[in-house]
PDB file of N, CA and C in Angstrom:
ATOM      1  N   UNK A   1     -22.530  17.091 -10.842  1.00  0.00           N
ATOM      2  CA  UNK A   1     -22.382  16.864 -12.252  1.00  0.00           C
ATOM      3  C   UNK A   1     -23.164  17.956 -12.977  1.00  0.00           C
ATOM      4  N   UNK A   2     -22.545  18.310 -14.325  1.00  0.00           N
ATOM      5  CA  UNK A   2     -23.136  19.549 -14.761  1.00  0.00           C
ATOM      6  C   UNK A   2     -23.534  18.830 -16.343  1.00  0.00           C
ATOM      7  N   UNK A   3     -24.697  19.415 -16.813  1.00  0.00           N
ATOM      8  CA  UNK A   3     -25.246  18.884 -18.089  1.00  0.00           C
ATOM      9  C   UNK A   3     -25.570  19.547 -19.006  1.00  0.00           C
ATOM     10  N   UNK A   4     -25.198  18.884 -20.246  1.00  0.00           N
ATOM     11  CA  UNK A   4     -25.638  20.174 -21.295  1.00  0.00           C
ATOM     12  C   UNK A   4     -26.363  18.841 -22.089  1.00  0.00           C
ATOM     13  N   UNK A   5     -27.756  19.642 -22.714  1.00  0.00           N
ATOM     14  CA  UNK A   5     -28.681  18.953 -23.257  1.00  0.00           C
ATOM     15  C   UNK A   5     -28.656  17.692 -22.994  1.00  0.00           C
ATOM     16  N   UNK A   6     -28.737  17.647 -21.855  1.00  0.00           N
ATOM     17  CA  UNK A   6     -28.836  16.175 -20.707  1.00  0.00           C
ATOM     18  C   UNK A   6     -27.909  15.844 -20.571  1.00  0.00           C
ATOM     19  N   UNK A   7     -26.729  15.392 -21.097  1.00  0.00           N
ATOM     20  CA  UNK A   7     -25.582  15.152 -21.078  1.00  0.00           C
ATOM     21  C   UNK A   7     -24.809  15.535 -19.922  1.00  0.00           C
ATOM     22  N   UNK A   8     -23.982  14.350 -19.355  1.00  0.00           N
ATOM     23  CA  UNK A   8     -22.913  14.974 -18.340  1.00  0.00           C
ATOM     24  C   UNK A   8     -21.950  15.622 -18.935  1.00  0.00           C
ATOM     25  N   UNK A   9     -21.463  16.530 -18.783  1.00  0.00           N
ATOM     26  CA  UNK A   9     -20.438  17.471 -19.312  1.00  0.00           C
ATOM     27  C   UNK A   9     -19.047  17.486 -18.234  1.00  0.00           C
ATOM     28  N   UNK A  10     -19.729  18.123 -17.398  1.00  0.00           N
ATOM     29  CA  UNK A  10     -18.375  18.549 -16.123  1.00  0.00           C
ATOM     30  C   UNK A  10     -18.614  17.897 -14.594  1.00  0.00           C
ATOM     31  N   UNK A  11     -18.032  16.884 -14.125  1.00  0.00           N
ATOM     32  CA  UNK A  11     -18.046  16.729 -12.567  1.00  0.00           C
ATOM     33  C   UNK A  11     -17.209  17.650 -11.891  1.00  0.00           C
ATOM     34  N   UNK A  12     -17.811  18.156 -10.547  1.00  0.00           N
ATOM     35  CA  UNK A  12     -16.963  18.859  -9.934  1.00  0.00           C
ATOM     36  C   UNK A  12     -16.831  17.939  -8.501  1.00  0.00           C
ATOM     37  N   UNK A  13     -15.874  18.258  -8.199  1.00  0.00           N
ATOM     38  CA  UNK A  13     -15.430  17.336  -7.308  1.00  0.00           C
ATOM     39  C   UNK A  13     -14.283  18.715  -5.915  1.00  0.00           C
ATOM     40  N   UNK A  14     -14.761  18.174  -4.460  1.00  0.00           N
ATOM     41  CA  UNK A  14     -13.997  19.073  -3.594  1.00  0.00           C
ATOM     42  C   UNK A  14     -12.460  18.501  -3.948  1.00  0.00           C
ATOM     43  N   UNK A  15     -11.378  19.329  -3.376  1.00  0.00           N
ATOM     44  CA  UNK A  15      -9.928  19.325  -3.375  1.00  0.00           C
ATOM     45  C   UNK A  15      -9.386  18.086  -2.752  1.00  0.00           C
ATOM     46  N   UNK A  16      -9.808  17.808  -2.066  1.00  0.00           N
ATOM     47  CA  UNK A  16      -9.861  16.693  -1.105  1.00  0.00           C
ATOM     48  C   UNK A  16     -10.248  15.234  -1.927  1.00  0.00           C
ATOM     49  N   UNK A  17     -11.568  15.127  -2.940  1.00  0.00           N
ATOM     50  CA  UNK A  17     -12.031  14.148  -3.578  1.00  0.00           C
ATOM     51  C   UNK A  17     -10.757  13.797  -4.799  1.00  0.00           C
ATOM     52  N   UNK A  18     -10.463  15.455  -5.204  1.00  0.00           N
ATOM     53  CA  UNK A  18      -9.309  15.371  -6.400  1.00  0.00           C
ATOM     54  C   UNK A  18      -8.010  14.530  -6.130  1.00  0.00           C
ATOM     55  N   UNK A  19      -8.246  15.156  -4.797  1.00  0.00           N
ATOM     56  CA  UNK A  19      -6.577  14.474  -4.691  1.00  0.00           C
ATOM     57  C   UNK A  19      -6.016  13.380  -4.463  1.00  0.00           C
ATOM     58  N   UNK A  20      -7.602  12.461  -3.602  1.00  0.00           N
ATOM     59  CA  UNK A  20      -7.387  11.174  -3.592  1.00  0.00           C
ATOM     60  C   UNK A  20      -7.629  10.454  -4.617  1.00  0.00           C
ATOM     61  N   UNK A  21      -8.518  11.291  -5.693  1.00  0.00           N
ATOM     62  CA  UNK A  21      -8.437  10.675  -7.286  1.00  0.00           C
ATOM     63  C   UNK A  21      -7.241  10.254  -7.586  1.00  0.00           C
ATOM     64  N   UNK A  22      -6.543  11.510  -7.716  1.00  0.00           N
ATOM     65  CA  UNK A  22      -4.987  11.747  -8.101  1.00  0.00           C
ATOM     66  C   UNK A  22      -3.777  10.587  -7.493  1.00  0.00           C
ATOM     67  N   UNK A  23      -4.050  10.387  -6.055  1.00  0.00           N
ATOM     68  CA  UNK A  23      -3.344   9.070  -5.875  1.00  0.00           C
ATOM     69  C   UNK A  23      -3.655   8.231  -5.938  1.00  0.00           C
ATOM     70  N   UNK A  24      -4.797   7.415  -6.308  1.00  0.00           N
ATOM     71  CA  UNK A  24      -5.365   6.269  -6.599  1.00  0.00           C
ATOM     72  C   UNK A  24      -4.963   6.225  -7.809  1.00  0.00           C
ATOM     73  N   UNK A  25      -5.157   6.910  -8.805  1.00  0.00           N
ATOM     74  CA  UNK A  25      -4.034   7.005 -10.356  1.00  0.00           C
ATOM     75  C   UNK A  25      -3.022   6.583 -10.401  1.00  0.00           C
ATOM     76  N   UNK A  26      -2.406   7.470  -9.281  1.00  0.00           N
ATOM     77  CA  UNK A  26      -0.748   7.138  -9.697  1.00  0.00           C
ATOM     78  C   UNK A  26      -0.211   5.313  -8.756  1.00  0.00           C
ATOM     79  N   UNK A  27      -0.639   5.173  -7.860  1.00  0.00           N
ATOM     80  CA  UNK A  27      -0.989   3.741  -7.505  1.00  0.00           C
ATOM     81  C   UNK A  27      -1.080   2.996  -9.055  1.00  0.00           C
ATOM     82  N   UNK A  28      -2.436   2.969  -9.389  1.00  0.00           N
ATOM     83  CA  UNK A  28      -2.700   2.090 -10.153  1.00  0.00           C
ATOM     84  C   UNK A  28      -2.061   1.967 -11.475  1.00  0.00           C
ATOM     85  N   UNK A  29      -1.309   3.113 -11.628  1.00  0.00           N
ATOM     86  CA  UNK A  29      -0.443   3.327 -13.011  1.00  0.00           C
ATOM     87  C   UNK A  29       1.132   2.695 -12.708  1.00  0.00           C
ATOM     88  N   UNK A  30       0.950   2.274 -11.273  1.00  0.00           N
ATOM     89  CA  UNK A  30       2.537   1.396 -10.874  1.00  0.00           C
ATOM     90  C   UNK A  30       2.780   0.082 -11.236  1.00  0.00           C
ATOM     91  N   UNK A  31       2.465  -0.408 -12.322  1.00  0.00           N
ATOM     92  CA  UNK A  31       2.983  -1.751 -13.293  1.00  0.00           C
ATOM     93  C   UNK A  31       3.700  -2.810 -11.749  1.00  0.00           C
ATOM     94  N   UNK A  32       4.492  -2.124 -11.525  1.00  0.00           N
ATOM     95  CA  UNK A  32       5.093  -2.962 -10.228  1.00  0.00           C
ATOM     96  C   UNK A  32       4.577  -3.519  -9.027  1.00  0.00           C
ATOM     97  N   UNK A  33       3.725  -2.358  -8.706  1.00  0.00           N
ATOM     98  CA  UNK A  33       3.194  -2.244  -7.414  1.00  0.00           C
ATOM     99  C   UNK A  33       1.547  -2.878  -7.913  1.00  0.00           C
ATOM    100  N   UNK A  34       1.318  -3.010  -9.057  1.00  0.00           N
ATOM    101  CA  UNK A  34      -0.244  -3.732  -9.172  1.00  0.00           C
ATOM    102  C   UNK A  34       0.255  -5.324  -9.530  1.00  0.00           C
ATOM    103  N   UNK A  35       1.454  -5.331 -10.181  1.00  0.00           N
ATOM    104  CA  UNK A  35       1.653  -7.083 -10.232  1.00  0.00           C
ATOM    105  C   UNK A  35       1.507  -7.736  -8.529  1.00  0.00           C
ATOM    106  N   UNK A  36       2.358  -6.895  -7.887  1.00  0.00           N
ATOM    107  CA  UNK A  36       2.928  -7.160  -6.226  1.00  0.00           C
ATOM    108  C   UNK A  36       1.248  -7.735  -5.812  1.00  0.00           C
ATOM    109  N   UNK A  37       0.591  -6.763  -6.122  1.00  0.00           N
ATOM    110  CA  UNK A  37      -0.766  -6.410  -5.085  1.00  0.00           C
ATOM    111  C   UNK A  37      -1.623  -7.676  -5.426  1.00  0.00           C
ATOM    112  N   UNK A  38      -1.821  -8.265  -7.381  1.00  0.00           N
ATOM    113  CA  UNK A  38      -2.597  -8.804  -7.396  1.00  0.00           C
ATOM    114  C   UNK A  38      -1.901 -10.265  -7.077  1.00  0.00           C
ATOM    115  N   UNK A  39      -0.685 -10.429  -6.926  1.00  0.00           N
ATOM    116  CA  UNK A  39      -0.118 -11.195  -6.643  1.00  0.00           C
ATOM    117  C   UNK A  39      -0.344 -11.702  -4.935  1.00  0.00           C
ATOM    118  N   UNK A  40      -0.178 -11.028  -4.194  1.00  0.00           N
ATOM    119  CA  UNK A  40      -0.568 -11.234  -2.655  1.00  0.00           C
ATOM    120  C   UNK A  40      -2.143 -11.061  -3.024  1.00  0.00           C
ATOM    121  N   UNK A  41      -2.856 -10.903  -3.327  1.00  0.00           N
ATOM    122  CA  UNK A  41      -4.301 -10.982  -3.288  1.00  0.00           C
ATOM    123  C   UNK A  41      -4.581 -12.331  -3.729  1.00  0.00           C
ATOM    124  N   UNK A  42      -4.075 -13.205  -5.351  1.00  0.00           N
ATOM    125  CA  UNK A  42      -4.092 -14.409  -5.349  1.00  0.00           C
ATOM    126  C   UNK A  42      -3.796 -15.295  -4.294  1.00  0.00           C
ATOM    127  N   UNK A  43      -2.489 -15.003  -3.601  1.00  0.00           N
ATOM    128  CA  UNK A  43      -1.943 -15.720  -2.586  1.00  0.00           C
ATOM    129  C   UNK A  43      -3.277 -16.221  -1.332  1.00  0.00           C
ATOM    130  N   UNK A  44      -3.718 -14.951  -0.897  1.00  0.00           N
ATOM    131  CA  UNK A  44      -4.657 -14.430   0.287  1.00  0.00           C
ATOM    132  C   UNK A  44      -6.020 -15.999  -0.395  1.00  0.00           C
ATOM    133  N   UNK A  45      -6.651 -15.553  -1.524  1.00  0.00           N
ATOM    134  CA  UNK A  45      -7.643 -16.123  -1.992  1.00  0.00           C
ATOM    135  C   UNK A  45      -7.328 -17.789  -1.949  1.00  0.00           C
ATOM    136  N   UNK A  46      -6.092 -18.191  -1.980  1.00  0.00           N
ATOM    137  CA  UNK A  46      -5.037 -19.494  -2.166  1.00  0.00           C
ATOM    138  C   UNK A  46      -5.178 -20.116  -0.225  1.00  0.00           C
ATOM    139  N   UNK A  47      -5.103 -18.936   0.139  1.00  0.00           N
ATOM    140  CA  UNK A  47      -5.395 -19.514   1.829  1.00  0.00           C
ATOM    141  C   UNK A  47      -3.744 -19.540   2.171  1.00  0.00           C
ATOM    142  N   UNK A  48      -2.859 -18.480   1.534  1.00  0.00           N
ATOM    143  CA  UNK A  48      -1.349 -18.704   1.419  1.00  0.00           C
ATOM    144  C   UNK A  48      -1.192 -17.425   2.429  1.00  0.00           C
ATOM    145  N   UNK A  49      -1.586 -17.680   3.936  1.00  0.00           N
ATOM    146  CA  UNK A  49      -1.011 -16.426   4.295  1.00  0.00           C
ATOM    147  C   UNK A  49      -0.189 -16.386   5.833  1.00  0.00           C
ATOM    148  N   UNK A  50       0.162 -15.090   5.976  1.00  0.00           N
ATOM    149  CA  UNK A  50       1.161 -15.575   7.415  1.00  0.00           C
ATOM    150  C   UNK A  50       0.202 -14.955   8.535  1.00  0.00           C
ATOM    151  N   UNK A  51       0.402 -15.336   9.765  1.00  0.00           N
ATOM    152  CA  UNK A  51      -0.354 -14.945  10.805  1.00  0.00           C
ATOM    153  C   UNK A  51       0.568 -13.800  11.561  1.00  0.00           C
ATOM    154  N   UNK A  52       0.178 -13.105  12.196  1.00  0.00           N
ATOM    155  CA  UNK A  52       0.521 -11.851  12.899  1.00  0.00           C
ATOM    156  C   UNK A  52       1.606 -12.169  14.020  1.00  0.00           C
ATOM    157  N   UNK A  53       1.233 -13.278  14.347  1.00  0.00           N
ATOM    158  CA  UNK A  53       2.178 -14.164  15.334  1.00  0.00           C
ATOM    159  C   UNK A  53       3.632 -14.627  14.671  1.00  0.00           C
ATOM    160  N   UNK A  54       3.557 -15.280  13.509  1.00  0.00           N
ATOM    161  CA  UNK A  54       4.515 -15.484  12.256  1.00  0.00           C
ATOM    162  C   UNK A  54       5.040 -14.655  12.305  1.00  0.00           C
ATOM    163  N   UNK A  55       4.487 -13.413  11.390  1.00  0.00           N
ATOM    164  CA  UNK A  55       4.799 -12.101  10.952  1.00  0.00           C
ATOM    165  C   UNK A  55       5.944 -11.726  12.812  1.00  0.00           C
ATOM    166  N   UNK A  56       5.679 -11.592  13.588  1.00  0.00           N
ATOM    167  CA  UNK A  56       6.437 -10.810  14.921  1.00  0.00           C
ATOM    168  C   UNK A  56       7.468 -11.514  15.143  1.00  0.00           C
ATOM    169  N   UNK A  57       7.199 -12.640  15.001  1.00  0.00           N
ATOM    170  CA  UNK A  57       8.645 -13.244  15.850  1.00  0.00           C
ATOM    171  C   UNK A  57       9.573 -13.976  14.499  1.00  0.00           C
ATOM    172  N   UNK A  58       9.082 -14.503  13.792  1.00  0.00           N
ATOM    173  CA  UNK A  58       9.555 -15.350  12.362  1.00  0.00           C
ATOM    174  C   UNK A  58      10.336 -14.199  11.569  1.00  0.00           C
ATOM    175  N   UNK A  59       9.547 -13.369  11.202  1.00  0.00           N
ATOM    176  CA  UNK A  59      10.166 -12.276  10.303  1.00  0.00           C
ATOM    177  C   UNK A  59      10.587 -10.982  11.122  1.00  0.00           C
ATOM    178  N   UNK A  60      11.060 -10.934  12.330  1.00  0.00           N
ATOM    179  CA  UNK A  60      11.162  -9.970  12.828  1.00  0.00           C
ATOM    180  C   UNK A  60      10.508  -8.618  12.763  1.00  0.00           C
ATOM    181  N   UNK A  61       9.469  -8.461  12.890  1.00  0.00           N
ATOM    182  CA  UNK A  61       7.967  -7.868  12.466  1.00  0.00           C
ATOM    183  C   UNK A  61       8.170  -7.162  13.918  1.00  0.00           C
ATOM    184  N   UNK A  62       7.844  -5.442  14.481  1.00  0.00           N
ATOM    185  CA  UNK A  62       6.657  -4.999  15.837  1.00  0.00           C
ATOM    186  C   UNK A  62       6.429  -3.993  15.443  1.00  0.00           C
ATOM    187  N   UNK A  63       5.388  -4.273  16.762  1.00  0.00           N
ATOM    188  CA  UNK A  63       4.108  -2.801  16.342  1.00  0.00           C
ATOM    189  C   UNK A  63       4.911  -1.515  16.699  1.00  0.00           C
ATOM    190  N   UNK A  64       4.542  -0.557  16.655  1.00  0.00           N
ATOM    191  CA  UNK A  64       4.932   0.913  16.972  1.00  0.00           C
ATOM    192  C   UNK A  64       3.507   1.751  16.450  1.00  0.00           C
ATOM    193  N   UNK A  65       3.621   2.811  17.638  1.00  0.00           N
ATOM    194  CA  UNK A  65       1.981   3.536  16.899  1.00  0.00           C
ATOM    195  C   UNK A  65       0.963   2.721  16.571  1.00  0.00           C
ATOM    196  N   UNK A  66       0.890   1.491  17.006  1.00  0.00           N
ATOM    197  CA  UNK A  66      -0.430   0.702  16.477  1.00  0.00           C
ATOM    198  C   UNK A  66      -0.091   0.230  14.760  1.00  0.00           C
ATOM    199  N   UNK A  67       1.196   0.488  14.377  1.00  0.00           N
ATOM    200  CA  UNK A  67       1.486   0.298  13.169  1.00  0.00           C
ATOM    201  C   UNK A  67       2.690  -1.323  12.663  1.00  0.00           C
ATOM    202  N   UNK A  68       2.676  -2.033  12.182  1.00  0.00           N
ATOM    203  CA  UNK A  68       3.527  -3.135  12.044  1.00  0.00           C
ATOM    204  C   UNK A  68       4.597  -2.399  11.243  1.00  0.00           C
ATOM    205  N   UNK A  69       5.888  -3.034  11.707  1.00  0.00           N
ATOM    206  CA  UNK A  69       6.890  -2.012  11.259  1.00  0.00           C
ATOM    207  C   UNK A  69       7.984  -3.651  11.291  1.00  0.00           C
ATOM    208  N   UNK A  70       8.869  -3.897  10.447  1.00  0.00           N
ATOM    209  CA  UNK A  70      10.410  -4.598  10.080  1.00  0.00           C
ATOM    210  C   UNK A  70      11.289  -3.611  10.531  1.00  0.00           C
ATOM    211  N   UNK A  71      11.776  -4.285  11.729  1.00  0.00           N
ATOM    212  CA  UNK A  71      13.024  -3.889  12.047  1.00  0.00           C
ATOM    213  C   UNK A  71      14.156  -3.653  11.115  1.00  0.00           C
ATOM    214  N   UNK A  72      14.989  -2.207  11.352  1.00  0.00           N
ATOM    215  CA  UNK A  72      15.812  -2.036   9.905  1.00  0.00           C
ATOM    216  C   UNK A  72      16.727  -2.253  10.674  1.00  0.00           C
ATOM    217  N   UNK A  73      18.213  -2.671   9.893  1.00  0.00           N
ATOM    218  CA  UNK A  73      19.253  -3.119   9.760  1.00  0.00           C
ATOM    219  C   UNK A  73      19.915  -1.747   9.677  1.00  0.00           C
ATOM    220  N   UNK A  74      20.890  -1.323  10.894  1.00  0.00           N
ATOM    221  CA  UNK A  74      21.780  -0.642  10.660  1.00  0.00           C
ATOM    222  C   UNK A  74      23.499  -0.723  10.164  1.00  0.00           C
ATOM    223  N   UNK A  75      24.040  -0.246   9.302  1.00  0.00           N
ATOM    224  CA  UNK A  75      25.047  -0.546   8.728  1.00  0.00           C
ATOM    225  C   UNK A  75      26.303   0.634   8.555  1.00  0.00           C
ATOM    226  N   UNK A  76      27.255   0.575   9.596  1.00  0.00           N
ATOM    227  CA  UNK A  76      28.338   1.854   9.552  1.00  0.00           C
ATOM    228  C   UNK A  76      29.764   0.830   8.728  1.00  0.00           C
ATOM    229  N   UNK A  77      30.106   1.750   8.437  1.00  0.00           N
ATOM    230  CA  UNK A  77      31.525   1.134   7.611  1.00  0.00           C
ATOM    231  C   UNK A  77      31.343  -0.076   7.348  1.00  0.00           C
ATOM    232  N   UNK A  78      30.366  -0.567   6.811  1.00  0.00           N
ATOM    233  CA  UNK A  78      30.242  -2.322   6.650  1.00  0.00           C
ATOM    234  C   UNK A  78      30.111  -3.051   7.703  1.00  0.00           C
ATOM    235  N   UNK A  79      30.145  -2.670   9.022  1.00  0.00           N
ATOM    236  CA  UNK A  79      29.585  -3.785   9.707  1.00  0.00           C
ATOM    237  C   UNK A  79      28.362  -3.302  10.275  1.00  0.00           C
ATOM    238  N   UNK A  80      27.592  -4.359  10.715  1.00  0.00           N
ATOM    239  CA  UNK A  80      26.036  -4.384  11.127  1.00  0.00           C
ATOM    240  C   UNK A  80      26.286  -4.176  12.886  1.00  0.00           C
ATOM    241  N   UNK A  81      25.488  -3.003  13.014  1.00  0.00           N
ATOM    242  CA  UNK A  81      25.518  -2.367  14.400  1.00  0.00           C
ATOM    243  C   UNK A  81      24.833  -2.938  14.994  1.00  0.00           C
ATOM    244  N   UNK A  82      23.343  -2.605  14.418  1.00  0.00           N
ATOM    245  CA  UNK A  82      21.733  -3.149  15.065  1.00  0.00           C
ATOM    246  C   UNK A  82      20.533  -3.636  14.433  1.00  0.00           C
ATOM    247  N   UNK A  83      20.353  -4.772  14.865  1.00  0.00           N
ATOM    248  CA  UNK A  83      18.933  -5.021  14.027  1.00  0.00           C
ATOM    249  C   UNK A  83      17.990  -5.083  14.616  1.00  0.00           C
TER     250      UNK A  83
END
């Protein structure tokens, strides 16, 4: 932080700090995506939630890469190939 007559004036910040500024912005400027969020966060606090077990077999939920992934729905000329 840089000061003029004590005052903060200018933060400098590495490229790296900027940029995750920069998407944490545009996140939080998503009207959609912050109703969604505080919405499942009420839910969570409500004790309203699904288990990992749920999530795999109920909703057709698997891991890949250590990552949870929904099986997508493939679709040629209107009919459903693979899910």
């Amino acid at each position: 932080m840089i000061t003029q007559d004590g005052k903060p004036v200018i933060v400098a910040l590495s490229m790296q700090q900027f940029a995750s500024l920069m998407e944490i912005m545009e996140i939080l400027s998503d009207r959609e995506f912050m109703s969604d969020l505080r919405e499942g966060i009420r839910q969570a606090d409500l004790g309203q939630t699904v288990s990992l077990e749920v999530m795999k077999l109920e909703f057709n939920f698997q891991y890949c890469d250590g990552r949870l992934f929904k099986n997508m729905v493939i679709i040629w000329e209107g009919k459903k190939l693979m899910q």
